[in-house]
Each structure stands twice: as structure tokens, then as C-alpha cells.
C-alpha atoms as a PDB file:
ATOM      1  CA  UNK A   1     -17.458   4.081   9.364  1.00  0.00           C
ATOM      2  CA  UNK A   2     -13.621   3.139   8.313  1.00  0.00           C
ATOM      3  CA  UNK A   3     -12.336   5.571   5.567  1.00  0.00           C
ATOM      4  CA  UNK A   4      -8.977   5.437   4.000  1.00  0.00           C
ATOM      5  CA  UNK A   5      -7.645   8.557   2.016  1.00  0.00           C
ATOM      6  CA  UNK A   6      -4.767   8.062   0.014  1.00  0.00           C
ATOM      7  CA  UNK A   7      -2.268  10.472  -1.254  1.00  0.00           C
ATOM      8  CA  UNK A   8       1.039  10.548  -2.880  1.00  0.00           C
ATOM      9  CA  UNK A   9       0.146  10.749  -6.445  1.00  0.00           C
ATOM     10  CA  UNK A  10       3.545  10.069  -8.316  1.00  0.00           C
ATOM     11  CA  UNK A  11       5.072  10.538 -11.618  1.00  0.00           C
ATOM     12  CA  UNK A  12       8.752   9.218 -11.083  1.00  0.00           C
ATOM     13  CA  UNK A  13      11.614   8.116 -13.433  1.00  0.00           C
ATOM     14  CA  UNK A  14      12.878   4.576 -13.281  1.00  0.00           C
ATOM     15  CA  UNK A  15      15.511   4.850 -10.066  1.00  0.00           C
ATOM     16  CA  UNK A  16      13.394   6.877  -8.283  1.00  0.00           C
ATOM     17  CA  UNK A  17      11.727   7.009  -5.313  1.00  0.00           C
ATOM     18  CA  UNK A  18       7.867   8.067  -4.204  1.00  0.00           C
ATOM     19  CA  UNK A  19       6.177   7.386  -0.787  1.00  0.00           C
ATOM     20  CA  UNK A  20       2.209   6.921  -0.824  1.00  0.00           C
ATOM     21  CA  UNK A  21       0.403   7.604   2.675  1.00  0.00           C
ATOM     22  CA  UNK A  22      -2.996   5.361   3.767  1.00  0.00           C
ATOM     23  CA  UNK A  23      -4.547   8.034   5.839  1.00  0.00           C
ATOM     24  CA  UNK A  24      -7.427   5.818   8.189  1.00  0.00           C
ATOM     25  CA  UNK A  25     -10.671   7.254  10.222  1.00  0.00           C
ATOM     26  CA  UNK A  26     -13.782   6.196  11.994  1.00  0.00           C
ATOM     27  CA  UNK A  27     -11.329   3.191  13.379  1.00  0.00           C
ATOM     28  CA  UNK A  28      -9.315   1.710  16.097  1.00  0.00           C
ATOM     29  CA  UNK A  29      -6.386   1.864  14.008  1.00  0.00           C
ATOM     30  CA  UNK A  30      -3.723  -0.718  15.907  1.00  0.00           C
ATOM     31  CA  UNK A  31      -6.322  -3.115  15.334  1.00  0.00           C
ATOM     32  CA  UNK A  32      -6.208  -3.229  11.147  1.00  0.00           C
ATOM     33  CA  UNK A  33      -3.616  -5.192   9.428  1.00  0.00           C
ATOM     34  CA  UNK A  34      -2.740  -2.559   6.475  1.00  0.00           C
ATOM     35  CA  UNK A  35      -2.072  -3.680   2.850  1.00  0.00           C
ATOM     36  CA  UNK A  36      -0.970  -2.365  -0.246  1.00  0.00           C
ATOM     37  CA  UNK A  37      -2.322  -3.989  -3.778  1.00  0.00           C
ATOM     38  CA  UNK A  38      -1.702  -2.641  -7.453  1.00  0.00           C
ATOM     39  CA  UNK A  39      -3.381  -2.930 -10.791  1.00  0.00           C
ATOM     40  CA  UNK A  40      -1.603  -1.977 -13.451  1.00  0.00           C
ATOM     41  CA  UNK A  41      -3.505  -1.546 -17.139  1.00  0.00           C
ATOM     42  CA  UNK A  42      -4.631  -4.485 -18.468  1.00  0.00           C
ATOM     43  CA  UNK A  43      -4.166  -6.659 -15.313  1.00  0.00           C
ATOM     44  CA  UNK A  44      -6.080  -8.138 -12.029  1.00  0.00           C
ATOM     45  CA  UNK A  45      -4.834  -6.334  -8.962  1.00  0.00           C
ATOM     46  CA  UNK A  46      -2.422  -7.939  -6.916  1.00  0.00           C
ATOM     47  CA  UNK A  47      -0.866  -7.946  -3.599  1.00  0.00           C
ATOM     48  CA  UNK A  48       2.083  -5.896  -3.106  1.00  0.00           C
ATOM     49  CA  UNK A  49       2.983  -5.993   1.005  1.00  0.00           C
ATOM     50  CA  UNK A  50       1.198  -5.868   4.034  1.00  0.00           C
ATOM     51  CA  UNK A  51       2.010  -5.086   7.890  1.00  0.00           C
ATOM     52  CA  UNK A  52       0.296  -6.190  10.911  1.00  0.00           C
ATOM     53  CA  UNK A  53      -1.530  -3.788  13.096  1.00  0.00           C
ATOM     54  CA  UNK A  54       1.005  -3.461  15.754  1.00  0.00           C
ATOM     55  CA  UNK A  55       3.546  -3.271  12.724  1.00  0.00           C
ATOM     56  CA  UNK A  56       5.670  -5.968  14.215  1.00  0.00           C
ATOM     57  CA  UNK A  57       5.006  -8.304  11.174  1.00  0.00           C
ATOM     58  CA  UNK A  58       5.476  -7.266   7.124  1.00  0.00           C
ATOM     59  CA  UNK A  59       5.446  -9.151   4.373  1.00  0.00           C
ATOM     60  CA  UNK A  60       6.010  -8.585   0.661  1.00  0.00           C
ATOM     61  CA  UNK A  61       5.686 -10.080  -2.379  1.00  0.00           C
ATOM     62  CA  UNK A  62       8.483 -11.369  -4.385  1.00  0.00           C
ATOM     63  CA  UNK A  63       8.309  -8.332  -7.513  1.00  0.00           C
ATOM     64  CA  UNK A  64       9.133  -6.019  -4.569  1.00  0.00           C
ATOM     65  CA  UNK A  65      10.983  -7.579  -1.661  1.00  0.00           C
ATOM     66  CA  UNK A  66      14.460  -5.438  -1.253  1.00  0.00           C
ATOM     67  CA  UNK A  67      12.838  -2.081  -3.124  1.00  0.00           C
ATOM     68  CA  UNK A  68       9.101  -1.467  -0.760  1.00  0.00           C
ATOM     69  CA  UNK A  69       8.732  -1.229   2.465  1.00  0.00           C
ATOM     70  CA  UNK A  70       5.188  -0.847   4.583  1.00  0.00           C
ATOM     71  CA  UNK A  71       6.050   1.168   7.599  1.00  0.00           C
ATOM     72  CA  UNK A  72       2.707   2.699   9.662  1.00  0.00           C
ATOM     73  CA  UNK A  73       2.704   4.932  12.635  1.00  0.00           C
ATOM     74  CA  UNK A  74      -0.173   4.342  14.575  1.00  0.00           C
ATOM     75  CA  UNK A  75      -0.500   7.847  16.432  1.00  0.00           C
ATOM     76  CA  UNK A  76      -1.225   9.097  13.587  1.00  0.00           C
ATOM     77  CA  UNK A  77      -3.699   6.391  12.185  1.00  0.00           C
ATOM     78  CA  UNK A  78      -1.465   6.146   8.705  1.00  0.00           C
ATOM     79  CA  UNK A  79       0.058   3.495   6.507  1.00  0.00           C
ATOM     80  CA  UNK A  80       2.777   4.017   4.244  1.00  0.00           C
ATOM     81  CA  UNK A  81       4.263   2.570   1.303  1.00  0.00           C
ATOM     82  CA  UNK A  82       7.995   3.570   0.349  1.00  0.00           C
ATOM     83  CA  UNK A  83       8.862   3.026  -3.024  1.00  0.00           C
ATOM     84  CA  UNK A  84      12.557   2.661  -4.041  1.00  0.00           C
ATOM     85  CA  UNK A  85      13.824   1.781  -7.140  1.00  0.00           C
ATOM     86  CA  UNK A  86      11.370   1.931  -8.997  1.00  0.00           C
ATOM     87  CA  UNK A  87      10.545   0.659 -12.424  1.00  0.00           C
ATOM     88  CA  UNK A  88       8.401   0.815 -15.224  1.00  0.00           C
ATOM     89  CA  UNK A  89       6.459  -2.253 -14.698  1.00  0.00           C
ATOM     90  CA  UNK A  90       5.789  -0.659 -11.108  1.00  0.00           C
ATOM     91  CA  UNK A  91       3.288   1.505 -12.998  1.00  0.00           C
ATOM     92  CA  UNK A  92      -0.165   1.306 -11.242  1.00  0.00           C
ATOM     93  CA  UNK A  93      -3.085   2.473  -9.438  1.00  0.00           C
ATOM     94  CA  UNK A  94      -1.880   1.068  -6.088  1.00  0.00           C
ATOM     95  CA  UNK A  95      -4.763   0.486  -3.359  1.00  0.00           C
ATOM     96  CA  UNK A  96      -4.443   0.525   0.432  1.00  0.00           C
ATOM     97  CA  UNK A  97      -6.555  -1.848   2.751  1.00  0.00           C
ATOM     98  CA  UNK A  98      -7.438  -2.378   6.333  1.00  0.00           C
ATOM     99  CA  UNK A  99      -8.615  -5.716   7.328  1.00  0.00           C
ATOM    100  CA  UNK A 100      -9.037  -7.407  10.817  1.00  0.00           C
ATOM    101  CA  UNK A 101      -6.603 -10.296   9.927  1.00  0.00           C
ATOM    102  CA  UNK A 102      -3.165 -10.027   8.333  1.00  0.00           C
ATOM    103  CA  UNK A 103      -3.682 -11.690   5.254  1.00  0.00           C
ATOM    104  CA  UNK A 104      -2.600 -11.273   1.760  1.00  0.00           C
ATOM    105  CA  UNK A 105      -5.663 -11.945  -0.085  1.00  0.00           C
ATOM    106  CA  UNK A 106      -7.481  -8.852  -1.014  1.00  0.00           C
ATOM    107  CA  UNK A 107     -11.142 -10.878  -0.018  1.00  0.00           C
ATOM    108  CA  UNK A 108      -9.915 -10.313   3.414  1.00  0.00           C
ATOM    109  CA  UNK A 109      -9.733  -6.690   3.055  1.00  0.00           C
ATOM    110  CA  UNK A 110     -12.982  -4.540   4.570  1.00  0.00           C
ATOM    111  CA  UNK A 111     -11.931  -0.898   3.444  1.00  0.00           C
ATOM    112  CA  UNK A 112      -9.995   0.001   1.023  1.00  0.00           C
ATOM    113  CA  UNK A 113      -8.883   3.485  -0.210  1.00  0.00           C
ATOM    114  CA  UNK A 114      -9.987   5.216  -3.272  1.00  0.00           C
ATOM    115  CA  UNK A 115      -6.721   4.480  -5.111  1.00  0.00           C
ATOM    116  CA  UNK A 116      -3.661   6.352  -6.536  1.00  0.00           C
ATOM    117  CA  UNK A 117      -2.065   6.773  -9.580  1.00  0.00           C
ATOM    118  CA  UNK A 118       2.184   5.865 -10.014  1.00  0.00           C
ATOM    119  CA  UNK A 119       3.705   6.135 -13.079  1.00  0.00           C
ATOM    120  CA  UNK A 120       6.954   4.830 -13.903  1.00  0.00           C
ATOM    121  CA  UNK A 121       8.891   6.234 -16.806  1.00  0.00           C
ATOM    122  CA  UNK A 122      12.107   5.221 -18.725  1.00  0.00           C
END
């Protein structure tokens, strides 16, 4: 069975910068696309990049194009999300995902982590 730990529980000030990790078992892990989605209070969750399994491919959305990226090292079966920038409306539980098809749409997405906490202050 596919499990995906998360860590990299952040409290940052706007500026900053916090990496989150997508650790992935019980998979062949080259062959999961890896995404990142967010859901910040009061909101539906929403896609926030994604990277194909052989990490040739990434794509972002627009709120965090030039600030994220979604590198993943595949020896060592983990996703990442790197987090520059940051600001307050970045403030989340952000969610990693492993899905056979590179995809933005969470409905894609078989296994997702348990979800991590990043709070943005001013």
C-alpha cells in the first residue's frame, strides 16, 4: 500500500523561506506524478504545482510561479516543495499527492499525505 509522510511543519515570516518533504512507500516511485495542493481556512483546496515522475515536466499555478518549485529525487522515493517568498496568503495546510497521470486535478490523485501546517506571518 502507497503511503506518503509529510514533514516540514513551518512557521515563517513573510520573505521567508520553508521546504516541505513528500516522503513515499509501498511504491514504484518514478512511476507517480507528485503534486502539491493547499487549503487555507475557509477555502476549497487547490492545486499548487506538480512534477512528472521522471521529474522532467513541472508545472505551477499562477499564485506561485517564480516563488515554488517541486523538485523530487527519486532514490530516495521523496517529493519536495521549496517555498520562497513567502506570504501571508500562502498560509495553509498544504497536501502532497501521487497519482499515475500528471494531472492537476486533485480527482486524479490516489494517495495523498496526511497534510502539513504553514503559517505565514506579517
Amino acid at each position: 500500500q502507497v503511503q506518503l509522510v509529510e514533514s516540514g511543519v513551518g512557521l515563517v515570516q513573510a520573505g521567508g523561506s520553508l521546504r516541505l518533504s513528500c516522503a513515499a512507500s509501498g511504491c514504484t516511485f518514478s512511476s507517480y506524478a507528485m503534486c502539491w495542493f493547499r487549503q487555507a481556512p475557509g477555502k476549497e483546496s487547490g492545486f499548487v504545482a506538480t512534477i512528472s515522475g521522471s521529474g522532467s515536466s513541472t508545472y505551477y499555478a499562477d499564485s506561485v510561479k517564480g516563488r515554488f518549485t517541486i523538485p523530487r529525487d527519486n532514490a530516495k522515493n521523496t517529493a519536495y516543495l521549496q517555498m520562497n517568498s513567502l506570504k501571508p496568503e500562502d498560509t495553509a495546510v498544504y497536501y502532497c499527492a501521487a497519482g499515475r497521470k500528471y494531472v492537476i486535478s486533485g480527482a486524479m490523485y490516489d494517495y495523498w499525505g496526511q497534510g502539513t501546517q504553514v503559517t505565514v506571518s506579517t
